[in-house]
Structures are given as C-alpha cells and as structure tokens.
Protein backbone atom coordinates (compact mmCIF):
# COMPACT_ATOMS: atom_id res chain seq x y z
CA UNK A 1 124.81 68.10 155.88
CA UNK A 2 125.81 69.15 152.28
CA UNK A 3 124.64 73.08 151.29
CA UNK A 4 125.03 74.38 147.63
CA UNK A 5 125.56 77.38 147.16
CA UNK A 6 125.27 79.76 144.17
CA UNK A 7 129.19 80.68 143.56
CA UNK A 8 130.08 83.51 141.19
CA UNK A 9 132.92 85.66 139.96
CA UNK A 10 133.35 89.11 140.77
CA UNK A 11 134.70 90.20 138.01
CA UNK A 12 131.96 88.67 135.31
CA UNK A 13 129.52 90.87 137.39
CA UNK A 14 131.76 94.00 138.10
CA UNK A 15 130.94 96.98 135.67
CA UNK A 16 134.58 98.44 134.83
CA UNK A 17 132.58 102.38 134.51
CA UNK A 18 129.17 103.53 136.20
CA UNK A 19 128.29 104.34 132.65
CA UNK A 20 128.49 100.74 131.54
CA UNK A 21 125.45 98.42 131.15
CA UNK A 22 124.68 96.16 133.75
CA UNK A 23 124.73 92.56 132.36
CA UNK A 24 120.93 90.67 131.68
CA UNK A 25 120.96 86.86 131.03
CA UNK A 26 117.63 86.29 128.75
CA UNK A 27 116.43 82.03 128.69
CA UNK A 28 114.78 82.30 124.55
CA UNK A 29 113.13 79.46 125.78
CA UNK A 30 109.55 79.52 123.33
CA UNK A 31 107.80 78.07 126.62
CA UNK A 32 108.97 80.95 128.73
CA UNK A 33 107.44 83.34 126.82
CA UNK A 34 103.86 82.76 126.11
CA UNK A 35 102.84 86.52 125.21
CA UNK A 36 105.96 87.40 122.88
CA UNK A 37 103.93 88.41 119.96
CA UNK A 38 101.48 90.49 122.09
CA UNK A 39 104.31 92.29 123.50
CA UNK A 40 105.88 93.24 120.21
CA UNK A 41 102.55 93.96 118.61
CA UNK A 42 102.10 96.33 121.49
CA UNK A 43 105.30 97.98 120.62
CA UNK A 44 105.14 98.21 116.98
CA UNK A 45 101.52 99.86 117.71
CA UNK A 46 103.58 102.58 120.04
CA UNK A 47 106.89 102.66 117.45
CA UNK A 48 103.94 103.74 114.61
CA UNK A 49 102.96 106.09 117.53
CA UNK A 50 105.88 107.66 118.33
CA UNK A 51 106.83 108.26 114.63
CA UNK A 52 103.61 110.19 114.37
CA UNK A 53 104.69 112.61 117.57
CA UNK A 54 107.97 112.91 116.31
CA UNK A 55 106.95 113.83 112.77
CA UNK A 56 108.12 117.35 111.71
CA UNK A 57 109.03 117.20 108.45
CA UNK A 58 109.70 121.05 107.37
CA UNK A 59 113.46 122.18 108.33
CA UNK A 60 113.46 125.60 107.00
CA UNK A 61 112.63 128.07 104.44
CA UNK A 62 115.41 130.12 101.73
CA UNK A 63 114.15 133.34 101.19
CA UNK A 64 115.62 135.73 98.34
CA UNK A 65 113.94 135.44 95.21
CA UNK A 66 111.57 138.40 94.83
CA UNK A 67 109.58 136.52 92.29
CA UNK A 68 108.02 132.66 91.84
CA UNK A 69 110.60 130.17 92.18
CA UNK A 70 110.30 128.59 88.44
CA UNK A 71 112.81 125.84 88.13
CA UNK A 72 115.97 124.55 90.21
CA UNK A 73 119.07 121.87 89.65
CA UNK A 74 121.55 120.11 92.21
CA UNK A 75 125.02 120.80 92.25
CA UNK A 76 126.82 117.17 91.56
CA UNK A 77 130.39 118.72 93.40
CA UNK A 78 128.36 119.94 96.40
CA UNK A 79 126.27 117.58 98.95
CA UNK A 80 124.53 120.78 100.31
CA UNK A 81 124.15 123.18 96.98
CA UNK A 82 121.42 123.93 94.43
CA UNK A 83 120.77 125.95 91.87
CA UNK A 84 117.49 128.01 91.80
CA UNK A 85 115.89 130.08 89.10
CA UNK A 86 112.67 133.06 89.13
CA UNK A 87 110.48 134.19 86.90
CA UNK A 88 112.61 137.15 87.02
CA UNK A 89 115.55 135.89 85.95
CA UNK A 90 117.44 135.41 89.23
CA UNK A 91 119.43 132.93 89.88
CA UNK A 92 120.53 131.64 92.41
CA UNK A 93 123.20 129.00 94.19
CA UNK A 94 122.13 127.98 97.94
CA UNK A 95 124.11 126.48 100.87
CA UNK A 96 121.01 124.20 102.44
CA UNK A 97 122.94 123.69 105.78
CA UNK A 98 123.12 127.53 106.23
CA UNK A 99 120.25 128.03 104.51
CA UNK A 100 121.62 131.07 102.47
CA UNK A 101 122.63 132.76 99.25
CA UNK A 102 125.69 132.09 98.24
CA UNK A 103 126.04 133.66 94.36
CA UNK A 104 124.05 135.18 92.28
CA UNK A 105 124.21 134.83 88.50
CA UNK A 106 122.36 138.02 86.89
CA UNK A 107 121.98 138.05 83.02
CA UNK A 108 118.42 137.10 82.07
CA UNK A 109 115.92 139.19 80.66
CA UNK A 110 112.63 137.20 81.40
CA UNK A 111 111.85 133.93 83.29
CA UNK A 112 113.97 131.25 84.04
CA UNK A 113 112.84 127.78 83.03
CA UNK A 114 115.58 125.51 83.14
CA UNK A 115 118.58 125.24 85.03
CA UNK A 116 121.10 122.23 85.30
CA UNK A 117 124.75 121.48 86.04
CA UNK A 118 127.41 119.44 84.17
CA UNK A 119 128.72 116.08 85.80
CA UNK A 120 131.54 117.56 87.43
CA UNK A 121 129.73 120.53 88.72
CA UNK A 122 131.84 123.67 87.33
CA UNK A 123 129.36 124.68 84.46
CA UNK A 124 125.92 125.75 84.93
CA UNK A 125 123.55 125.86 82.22
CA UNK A 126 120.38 127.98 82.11
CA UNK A 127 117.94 128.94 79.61
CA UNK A 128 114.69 131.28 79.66
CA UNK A 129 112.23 132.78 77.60
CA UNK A 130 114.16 135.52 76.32
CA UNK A 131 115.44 133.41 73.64
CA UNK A 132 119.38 132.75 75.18
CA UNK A 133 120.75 129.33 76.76
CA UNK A 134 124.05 131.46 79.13
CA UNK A 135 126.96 128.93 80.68
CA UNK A 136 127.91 129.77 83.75
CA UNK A 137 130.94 128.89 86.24
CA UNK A 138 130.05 128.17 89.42
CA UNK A 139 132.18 128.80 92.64
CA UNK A 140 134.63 127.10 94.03
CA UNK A 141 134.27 124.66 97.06
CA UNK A 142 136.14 127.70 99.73
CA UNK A 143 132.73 130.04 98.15
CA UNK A 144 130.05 127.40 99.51
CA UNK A 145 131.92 127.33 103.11
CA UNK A 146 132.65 131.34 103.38
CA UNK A 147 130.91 133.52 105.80
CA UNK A 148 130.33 136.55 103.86
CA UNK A 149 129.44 135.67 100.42
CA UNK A 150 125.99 137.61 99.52
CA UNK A 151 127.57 139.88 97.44
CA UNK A 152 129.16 137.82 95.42
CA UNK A 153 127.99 137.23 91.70
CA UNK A 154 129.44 135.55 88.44
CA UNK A 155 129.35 136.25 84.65
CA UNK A 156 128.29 134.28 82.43
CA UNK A 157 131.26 131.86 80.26
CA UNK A 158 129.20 132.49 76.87
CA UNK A 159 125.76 132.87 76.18
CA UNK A 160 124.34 131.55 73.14
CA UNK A 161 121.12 133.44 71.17
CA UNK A 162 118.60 131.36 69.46
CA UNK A 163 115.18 132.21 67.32
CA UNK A 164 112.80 130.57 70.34
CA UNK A 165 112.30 130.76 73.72
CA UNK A 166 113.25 127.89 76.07
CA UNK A 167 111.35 125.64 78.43
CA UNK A 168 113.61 123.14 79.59
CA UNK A 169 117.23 122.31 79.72
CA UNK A 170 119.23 119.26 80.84
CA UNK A 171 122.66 118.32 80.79
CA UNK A 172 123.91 114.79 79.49
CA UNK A 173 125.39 112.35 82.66
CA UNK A 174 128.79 111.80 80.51
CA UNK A 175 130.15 114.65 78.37
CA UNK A 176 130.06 118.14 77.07
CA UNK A 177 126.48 117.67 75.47
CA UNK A 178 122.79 119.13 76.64
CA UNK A 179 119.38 119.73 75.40
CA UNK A 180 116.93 122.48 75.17
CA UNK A 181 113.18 121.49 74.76
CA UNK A 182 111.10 124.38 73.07
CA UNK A 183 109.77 124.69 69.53
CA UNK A 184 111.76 121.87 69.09
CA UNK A 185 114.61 120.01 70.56
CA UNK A 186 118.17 121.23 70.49
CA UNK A 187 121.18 119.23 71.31
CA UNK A 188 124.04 121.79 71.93
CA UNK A 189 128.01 121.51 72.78
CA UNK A 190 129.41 123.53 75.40
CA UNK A 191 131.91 124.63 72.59
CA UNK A 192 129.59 125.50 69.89
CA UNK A 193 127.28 128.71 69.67
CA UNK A 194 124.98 127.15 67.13
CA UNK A 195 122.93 123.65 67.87
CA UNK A 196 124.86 120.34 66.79
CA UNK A 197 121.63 118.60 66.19
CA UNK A 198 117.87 118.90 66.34
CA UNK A 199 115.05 117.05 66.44
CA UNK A 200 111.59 118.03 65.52
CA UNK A 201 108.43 115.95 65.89
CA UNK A 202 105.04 117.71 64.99
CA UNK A 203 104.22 121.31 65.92
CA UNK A 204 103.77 121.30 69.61
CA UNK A 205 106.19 123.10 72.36
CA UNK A 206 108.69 121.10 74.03
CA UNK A 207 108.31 121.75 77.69
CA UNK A 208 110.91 118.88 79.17
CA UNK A 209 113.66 117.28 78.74
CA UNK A 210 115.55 114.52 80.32
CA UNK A 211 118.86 112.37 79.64
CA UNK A 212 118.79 109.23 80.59
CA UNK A 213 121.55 108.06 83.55
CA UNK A 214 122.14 104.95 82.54
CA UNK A 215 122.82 105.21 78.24
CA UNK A 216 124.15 108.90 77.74
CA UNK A 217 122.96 108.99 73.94
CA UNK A 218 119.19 108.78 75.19
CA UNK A 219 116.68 111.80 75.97
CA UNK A 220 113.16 111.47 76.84
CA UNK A 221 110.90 114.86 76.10
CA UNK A 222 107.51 115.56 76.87
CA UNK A 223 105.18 118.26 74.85
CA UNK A 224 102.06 120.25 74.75
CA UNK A 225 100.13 122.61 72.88
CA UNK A 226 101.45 125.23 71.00
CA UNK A 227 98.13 127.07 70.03
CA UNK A 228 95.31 127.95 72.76
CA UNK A 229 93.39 125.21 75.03
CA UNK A 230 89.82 124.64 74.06
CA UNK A 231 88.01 125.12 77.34
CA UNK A 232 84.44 124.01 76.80
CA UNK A 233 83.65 125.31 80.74
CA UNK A 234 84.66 129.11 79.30
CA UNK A 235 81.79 129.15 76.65
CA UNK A 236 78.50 131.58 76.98
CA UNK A 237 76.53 131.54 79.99
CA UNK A 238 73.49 130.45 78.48
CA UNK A 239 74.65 126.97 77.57
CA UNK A 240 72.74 124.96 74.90
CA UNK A 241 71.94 120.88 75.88
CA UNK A 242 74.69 120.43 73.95
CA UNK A 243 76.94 122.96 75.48
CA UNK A 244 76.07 121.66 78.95
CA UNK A 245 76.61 118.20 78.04
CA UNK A 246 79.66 118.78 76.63
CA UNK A 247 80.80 120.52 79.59
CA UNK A 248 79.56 117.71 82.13
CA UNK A 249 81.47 115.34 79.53
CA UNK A 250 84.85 116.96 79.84
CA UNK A 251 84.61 117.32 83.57
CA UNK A 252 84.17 114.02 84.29
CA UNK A 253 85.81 112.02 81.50
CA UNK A 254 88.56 114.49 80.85
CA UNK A 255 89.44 115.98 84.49
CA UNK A 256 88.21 112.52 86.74
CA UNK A 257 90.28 110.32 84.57
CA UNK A 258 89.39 107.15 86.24
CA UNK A 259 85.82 107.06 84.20
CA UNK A 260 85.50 104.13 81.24
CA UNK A 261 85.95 104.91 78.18
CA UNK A 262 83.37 106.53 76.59
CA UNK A 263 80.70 104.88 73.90
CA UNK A 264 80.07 105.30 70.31
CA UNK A 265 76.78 107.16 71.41
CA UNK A 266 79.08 109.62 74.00
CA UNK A 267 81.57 110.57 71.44
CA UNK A 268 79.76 111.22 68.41
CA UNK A 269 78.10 113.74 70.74
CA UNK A 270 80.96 115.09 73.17
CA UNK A 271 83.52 116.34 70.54
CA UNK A 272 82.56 119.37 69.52
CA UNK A 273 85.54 120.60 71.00
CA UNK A 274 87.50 117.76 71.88
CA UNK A 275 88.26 117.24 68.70
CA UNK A 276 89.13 120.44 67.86
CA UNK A 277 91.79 119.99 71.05
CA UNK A 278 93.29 116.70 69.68
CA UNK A 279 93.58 118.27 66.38
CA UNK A 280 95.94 120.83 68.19
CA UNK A 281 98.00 118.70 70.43
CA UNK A 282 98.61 115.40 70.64
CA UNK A 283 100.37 115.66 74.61
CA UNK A 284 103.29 113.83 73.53
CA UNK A 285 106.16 111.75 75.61
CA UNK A 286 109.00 111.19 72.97
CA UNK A 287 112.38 109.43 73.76
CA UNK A 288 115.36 110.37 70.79
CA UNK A 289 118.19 108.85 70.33
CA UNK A 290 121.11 110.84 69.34
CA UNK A 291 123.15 108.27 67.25
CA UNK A 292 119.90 108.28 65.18
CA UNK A 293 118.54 111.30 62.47
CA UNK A 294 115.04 111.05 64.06
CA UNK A 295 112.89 110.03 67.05
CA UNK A 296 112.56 106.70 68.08
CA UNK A 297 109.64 106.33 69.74
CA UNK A 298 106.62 108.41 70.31
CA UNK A 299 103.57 107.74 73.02
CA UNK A 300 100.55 109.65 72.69
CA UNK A 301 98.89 109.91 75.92
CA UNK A 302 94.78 111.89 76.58
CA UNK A 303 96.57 114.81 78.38
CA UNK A 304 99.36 116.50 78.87
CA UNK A 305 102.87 115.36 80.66
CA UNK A 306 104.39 118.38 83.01
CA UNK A 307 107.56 117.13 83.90
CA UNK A 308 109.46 113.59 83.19
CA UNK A 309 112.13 111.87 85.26
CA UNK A 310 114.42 108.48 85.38
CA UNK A 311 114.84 106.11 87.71
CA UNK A 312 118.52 106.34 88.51
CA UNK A 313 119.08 102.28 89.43
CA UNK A 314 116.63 101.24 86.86
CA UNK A 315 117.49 103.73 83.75
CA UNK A 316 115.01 101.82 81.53
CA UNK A 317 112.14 102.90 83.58
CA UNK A 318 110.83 106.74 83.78
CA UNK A 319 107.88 108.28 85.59
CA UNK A 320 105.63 110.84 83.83
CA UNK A 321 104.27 113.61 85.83
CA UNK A 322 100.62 114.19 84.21
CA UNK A 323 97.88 116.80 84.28
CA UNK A 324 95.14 114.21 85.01
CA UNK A 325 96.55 114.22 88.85
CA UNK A 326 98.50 111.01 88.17
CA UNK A 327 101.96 109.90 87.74
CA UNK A 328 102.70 107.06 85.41
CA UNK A 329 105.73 104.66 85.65
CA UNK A 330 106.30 103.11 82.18
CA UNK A 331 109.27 101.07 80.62
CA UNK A 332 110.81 102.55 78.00
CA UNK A 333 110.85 99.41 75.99
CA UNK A 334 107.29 98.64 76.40
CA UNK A 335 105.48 102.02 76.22
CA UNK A 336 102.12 100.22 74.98
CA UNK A 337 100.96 99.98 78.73
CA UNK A 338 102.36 101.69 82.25
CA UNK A 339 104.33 99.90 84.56
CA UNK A 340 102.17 101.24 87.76
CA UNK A 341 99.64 104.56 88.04
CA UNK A 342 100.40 106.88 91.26
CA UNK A 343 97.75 108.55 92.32
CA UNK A 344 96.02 110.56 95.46
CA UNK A 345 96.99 113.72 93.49
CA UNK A 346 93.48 115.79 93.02
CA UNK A 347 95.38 118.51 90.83
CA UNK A 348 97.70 119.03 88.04
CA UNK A 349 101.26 117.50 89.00
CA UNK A 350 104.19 120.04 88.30
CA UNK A 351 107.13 118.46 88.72
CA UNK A 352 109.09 115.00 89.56
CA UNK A 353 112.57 114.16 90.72
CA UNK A 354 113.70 110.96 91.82
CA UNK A 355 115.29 110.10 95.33
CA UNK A 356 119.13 108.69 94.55
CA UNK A 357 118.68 105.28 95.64
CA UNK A 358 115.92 105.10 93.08
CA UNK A 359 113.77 103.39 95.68
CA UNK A 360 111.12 106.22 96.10
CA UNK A 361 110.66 109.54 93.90
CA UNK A 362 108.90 113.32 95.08
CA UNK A 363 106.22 115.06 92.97
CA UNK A 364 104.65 118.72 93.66
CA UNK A 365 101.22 119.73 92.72
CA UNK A 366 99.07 122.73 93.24
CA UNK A 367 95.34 121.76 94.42
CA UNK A 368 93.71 124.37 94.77
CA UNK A 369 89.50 125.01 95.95
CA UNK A 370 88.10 128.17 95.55
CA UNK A 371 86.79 129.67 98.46
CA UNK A 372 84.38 132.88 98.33
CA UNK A 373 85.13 136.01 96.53
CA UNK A 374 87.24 137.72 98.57
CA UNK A 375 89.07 134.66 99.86
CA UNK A 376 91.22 131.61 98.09
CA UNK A 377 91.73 128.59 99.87
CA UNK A 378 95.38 127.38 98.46
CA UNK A 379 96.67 123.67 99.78
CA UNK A 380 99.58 122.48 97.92
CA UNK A 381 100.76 119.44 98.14
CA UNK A 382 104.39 117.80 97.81
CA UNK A 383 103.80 113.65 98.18
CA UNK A 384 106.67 111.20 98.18
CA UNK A 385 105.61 107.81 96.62
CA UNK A 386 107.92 104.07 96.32
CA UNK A 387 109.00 103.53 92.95
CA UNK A 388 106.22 100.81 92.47
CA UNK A 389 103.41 102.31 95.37
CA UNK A 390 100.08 102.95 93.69
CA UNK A 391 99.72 105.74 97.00
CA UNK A 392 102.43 108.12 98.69
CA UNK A 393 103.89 107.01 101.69
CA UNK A 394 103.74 111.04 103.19
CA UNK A 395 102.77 114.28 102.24
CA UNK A 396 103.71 118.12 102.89
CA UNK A 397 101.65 120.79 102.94
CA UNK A 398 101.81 124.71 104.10
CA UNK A 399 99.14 127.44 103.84
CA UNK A 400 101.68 129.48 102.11
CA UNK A 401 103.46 127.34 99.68
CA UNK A 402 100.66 128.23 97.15
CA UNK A 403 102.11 126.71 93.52
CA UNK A 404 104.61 123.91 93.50
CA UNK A 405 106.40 124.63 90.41
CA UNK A 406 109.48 122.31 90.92
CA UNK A 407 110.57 119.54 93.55
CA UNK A 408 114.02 118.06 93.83
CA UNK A 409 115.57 115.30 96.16
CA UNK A 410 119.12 116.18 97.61
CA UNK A 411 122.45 114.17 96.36
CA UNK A 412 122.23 111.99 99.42
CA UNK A 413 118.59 111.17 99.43
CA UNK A 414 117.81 112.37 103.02
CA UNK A 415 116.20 115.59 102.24
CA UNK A 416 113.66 117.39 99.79
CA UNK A 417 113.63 120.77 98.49
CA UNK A 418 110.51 122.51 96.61
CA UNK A 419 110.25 126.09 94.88
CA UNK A 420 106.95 127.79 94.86
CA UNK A 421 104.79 130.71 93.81
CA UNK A 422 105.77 132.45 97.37
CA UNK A 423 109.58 133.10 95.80
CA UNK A 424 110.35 130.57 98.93
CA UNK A 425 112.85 127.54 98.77
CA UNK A 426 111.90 124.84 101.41
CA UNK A 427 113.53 122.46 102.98
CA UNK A 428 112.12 119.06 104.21
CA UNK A 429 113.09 115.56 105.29
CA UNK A 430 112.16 113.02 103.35
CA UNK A 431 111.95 111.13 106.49
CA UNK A 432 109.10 112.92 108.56
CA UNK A 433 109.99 111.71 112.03
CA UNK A 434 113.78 110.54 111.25
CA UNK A 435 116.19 112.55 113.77
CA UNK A 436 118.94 114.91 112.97
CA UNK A 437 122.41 114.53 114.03
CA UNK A 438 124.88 111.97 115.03
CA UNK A 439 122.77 108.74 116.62
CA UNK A 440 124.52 107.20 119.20
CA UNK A 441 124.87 103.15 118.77
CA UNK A 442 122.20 102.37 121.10
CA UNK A 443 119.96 105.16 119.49
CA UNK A 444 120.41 103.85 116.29
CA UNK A 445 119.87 99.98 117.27
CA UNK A 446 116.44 101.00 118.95
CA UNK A 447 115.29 102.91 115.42
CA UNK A 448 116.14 99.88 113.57
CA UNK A 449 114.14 97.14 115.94
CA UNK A 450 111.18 99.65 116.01
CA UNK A 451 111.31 99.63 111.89
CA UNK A 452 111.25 96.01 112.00
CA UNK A 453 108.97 95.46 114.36
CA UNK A 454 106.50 97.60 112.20
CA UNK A 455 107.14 96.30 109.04
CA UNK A 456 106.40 92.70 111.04
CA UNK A 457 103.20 93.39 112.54
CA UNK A 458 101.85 96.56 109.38
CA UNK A 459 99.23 94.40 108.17
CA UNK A 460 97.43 94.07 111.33
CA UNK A 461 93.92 96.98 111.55
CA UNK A 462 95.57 99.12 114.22
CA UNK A 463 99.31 99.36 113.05
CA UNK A 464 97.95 100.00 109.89
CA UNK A 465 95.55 103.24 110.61
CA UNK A 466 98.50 104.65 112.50
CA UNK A 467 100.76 104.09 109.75
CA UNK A 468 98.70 105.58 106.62
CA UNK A 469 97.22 108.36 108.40
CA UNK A 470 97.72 111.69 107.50
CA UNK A 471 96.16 115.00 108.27
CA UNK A 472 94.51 117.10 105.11
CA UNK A 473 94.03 120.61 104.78
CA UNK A 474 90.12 120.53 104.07
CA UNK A 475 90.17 121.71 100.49
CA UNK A 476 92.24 118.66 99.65
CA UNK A 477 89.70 116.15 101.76
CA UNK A 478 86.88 117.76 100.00
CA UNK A 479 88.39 116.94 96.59
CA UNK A 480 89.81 113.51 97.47
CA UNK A 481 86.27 112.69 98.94
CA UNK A 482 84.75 114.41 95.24
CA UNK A 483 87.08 112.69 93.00
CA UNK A 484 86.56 109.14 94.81
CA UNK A 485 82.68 109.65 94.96
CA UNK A 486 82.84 110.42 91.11
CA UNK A 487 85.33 107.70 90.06
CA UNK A 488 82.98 105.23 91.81
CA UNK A 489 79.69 106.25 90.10
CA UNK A 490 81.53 106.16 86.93
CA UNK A 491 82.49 102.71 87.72
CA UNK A 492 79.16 101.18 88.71
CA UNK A 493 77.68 103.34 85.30
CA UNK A 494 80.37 101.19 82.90
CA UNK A 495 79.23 98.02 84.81
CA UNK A 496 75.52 98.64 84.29
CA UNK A 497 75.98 99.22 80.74
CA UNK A 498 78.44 96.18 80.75
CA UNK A 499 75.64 94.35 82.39
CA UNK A 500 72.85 95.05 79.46
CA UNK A 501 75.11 95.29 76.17
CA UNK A 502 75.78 92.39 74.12
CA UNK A 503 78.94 90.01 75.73
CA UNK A 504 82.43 91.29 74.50
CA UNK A 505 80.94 94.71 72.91
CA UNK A 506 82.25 96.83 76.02
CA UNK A 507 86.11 95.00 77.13
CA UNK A 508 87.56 95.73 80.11
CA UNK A 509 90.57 98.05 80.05
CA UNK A 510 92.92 98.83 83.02
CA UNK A 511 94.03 102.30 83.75
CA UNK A 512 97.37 101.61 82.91
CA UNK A 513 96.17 101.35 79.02
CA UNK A 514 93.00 103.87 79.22
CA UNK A 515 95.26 106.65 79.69
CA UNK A 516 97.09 106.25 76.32
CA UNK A 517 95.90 106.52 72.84
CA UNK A 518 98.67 105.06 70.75
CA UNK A 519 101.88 104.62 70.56
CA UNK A 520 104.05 106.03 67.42
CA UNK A 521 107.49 104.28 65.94
C-alpha cells in the first residue's frame, strides 16, 4: 500500500528570531473569497473610525506676547522657526519643537503688521504703524538649538522712516527686493533708505502684499477703504421704511453673499448708502509688475480681500481671503471669473497661507455670536481646505483662541501655526489623527492600506458620514444652519421671479462671477 505524505523543509518553516513573523501562504483565488469587498468595506468603515478616536489635532500653545498676536513669517534656514509680531511691537523668533522664545527683537513703537524673512533666512524685515520698515539679523543656527536663550535680543541692521504707516510687508523669493503695502505700494532694496519704486492705484490703503514664487518680478496686493465704512445697521433707532429696508438689504445681499443679484427695482431703492460705500472703496485685488511703470491688472471685487496668497506648485494661481466668509481661487491670467469658491466660513476670513506641497492651503477666521450682556460666546475657527475643495477637509477650534489674526503652514507641510487675540501662538497638525514620531515599517504599511482602503470605499453613505463629520461649537452651527436657511430662500426668491419675468431678462450667473464687478487693465 502506497501513503503520501505531506514532506516539508525545516528550514522554510523555522523562524531564525522569536521576533520574526511566522510565514502565511494566501490562495488570491477570486472564488475563494466570496465576501472580499464586505470585509474591506468593514475595515475602511473602522480605519474612518479610528482616525476619528485618534484625532487630536492641537500640540501646544507659545506663550509670551503680552498683547494680540498681529502678524507672523517662517524662517526659510530653520525647519522649526518663526517669526511672530504684537500689537505691541514685540517680536518674536520661536523654536516650535521646544515651544519657546528664542530672541527678541525690540524697536517698534506701535503694532506690528508685517513681518517676513529673506530667501536665505539671515534678514528679517518688519514694518508697523509707526511709520518705520527696521532689518533685522536673525540668529545663528547654534541660537535656535541653545538651552538658555530668553534673554537674548538683537538690534536692528537699519531702519528706514517713511511718511505712512505700514500694513503689510513681503520679501521677493530671489533677491535683495521687498514690498510694503500702505497708502500705496513701496518696492524697497535692502541697501537703500528711500523706496526704489512705487506704485499707486486710486486712494485706498494697501493692506497686503504678496510676491509671487514662481516669476520674482510679480506682486499681487489687495486694498480697502481708506475713509470710514458706511454701516447702514448703525443708523437711528427709529428707522424709516426706507432705513429698515435698506438695512434688511445689506444684511442679506451684502453679508449672505450667496443671494442673486439684485433687480433694477432693488437697487434704485437699496443705495442710499451703498453707493456712498462704492464711491469710497472699490475693495481692490491688484497684481504689478515691476519691469513695468504701472499696474497691470486690477479686479474689482463687492467686498473687501483680507489677506492674499500663491499657490507655490502652481504660481499662476492665488487664493483671496474675503470678508464675505469665502475664499476665492482665481488665475491670474483670467481674473474675469474664479477658479473655485471655498466656503463653510460664516465670518470674515483673516488670513491665508498655503501648505508647501501646494496641494491644500489654511485660512483663520473669527465667528463670533453674541451671547447676553454680560457674556460673549467667541468660536474661532482655523479650516484647512484642498487647493480645488469647494469645503474644508478639518477644522480647529478653542474657546480661547478668540480672533484669528494670522495662520501659517510650517516649511515641511506637517504642521500649522495660528496667532490670536489671546497673545497665544498654537501649534497644530495639519493631520488631525496622523501620529508623531518615528513609524516603524509595519506601522507605516498599515496607515497606508487603511488610507487606501478609505479613499476606495468614501463614496459609500456610512464611510462618508464618518469621514465629513465634525463637531461645532454651537455658535458656529447656529450660523452655518442661518446662513444656509437664508442662502436657500434667496435662491427659491430669484427662481420665482425667474419663473414670472419675461425669458432671458433675469440670466443665470454662477458665484464664481457674482462676486466680482469688473475687472480693470
């Protein structure tokens, strides 16, 4: 009688070490496995899971300032330095892994509002409302890594005194060149103690400026009024009809911003003041060129642009952070219509800084509701958004943070850093849930199949609740919930009034157009 046996080799089946793996033979037979997309749908619903327990986004606070954190800049020669700047003129260079002062650069008389480094990182740059841009030199690498260095402080390399204050300040990507935005626009040379070059389009204040990455000779500058904001909520308490209806007008069409274009009826009636505004501003995003004796190109947009930044991979493209709650991608080439509108927003945005891969971009915002007398409810928000998402992908919020005056990703795209009203620095991951440290290979292999296997299965109901969820502070629901119950009346008013006016008298216009008024060459 003939007996087979099953015959194998010790050493195939031998681990060398305990901690070694023990060998699995897998058959990816497709008839084997009858319930292989239930399984990984049942995974990718606990990977979305799991990234929601692990999510802890805030890393730590940098306390120092005594006043509201107005502005901050990255330091190009150091992964794990920024710049900061108060409203009292402190400023300030930070070691994020330490999370501590480092230097100090004294010298201002009033506010800070702009602050950025050369290419190299060894000159800093700041300018403030008491009329003086100052060049500083910042520390050595053997500074950032000392133990003891609070006392330290510099002196400024020269300090230049102008006729105007300062809002904004940025330094060119190649060179020894940067701008000031304030009455008008400066262009100044590290060498020179009087402006090379200026540019001046209308009367309003310059209140950012940004070089392009990509062609060094190209700034883009946002402005606003220079003269006082018609408020047509602040009149008398005893409104008229017309008062009241003007009122109504601008807090719906003006503040809602997702409301139709207004008839010939509506604004005949509603500008009493509106026009009175327009006449004073016109809420400007410029772009100069500096080979050139004047502006290029001028875009007139319904309100006001806080803060403007370039996408580093695409340096054609720029993202405007607006007052109407939105953020607007545009192409610099094509300003006649936006690219893609970011919203969820319900408050002014303050500030924008894109990540380095130029894949996704940060914005901060303050939303605030008033609660009663004696008590505000403050929920500010800092929202990270894809380059071409119409919604952010996560958001930050603490009860604290109060005002989010400026944002900033970190050189290496892993981390975000905002400055608030609470003289607080903080520190977050731009990754909510990613983990800190060294992964080990296995550790990293799992992260990577439980990415894929939610991208896979992220259309599907369940994955995708999981996945978009996020918890509000309830001043921030209530307005999202207001804003979306408004927007939608306003929409089903323009289609009733579509629906009984004469065909073609009332076209259809996008948001990506309604938004802008013209465009000037």
């Amino acid at each position: 009688m003939k007996v087979k046996v099953i015959s194998r080799s010790t050493d195939e089946f031998t681990r060398e070490r305990s901690q070694d793996l023990q060998r699995v033979y897998r058959n990816f037979d497709p008839n084997l496995r009858t319930q292989e997309k239930a399984i990984e749908y049942v995974r990718a619903v606990n990977a979305a899971k799991l990234e929601k327990i692990f999510a802890r986004p805030f890393v730590g606070a940098m306390d120092g300032h005594v006043d509201a954190v107005s502005c901050m800049a990255k330091n190009p020669n150091h992964l794990k330095g920024i710049f900061s700047g108060s409203m009292d003129g402190d400023i300030r260079l930070w070691d994020m892994a330490s999370r501590r002062t480092v230097c100090q650069f004294p010298g201002h008389q009033g506010a800070v509002r702009g602050l950025t480094a050369s290419t190299d990182g060894r000159v800093l740059v700041s300018c403030g409302t008491d009329c003086t841009v100052r060049l500083w030199n910042v520390p050595l690498a053997n500074v950032m890594h000392s133990d003891d260095s609070s006392d330290n402080s510099a002196k400024p390399l020269a300090v230049y005194v102008w006729k105007n204050a300062f809002w904004a300040v940025d330094h060119q990507w190649e060179g020894n060149i940067f701008a000031t935005a304030g009455a008008q626009v400066d262009i100044w040379d590290h060498n020179r103690s009087q402006p090379v070059n200026s540019f001046e389009w209308g009367k309003d204040t310059v209140i950012s400026v940004r070089f392009n990455p990509g062609e060094p000779n190209i700034l883009a500058t946002s402005a606003r009024s220079s003269g006082s904001r018609w408020r047509p909520y602040a009149t008398r308490r005893n409104h008229s009809k017309q008062h009241a209806w003007a009122r109504d007008y601008y807090r719906k069409r003006v503040l809602n911003f997702d409301s139709p274009s207004p008839s010939a009826h509506e604004a005949m009636q509603a500008i009493m003041g509106q026009a009175k505004q327009n006449e004073q501003s016109d809420r400007s995003i410029a772009i100069y060129d500096l080979r050139m004796s004047s502006p290029a190109r001028k875009l007139i947009m319904r309100t006001k642009t806080n803060s403007i930044a370039w996408n580093p991979m695409e340096p054609m493209n720029f993202t405007a952070a607006n007052e109407d709650c939105n953020c607007y991608s545009y192409d610099a080439r094509k300003l006649e219509e936006a690219k893609c509108v970011h919203k969820d927003h319900v408050s002014a945005v303050m500030d924008i800084d894109y990540s380095p891969t130029g894949r996704e971009f940060v914005t901060g915002s303050y939303d605030r509701t008033k609660g009663s007398v004696l008590i505000q409810l403050h929920a500010m928000q800092i929202r990270i958004f894809q380059y071409n998402g119409g919604h952010s992908r996560e958001i930050y919020h603490t009860k604290r943070m109060q005002r989010v005056f400026c944002v900033k990703f970190s050189c290496d795209g892993s981390y975000v850093i905002s400055g608030s009203d609470d003289t607080n620095l903080r520190l977050w991951k731009a990754k909510a849930s990613e983990q800190l440290g060294v992964l080990l290979p296995r550790e990293r292999r799992k992260h990577e199949y439980q990415e894929a296997v939610k991208n896979r299965y992220k259309h599907l109901p369940e994955v995708k609740r999981i996945v978009r969820h996020r918890h509000l502070p309830k001043p921030i629901y209530k307005a999202t919930s207001l804003r979306r119950i408004i927007t939608e009346a306003a929409r089903k008013k323009d289609e009733r009034r579509r629906a009984h006016s004469a065909p073609g008298s009332m076209p259809r216009e996008p948001l990506r157009k309604r938004r802008i008024i013209k465009e000037v060459e």
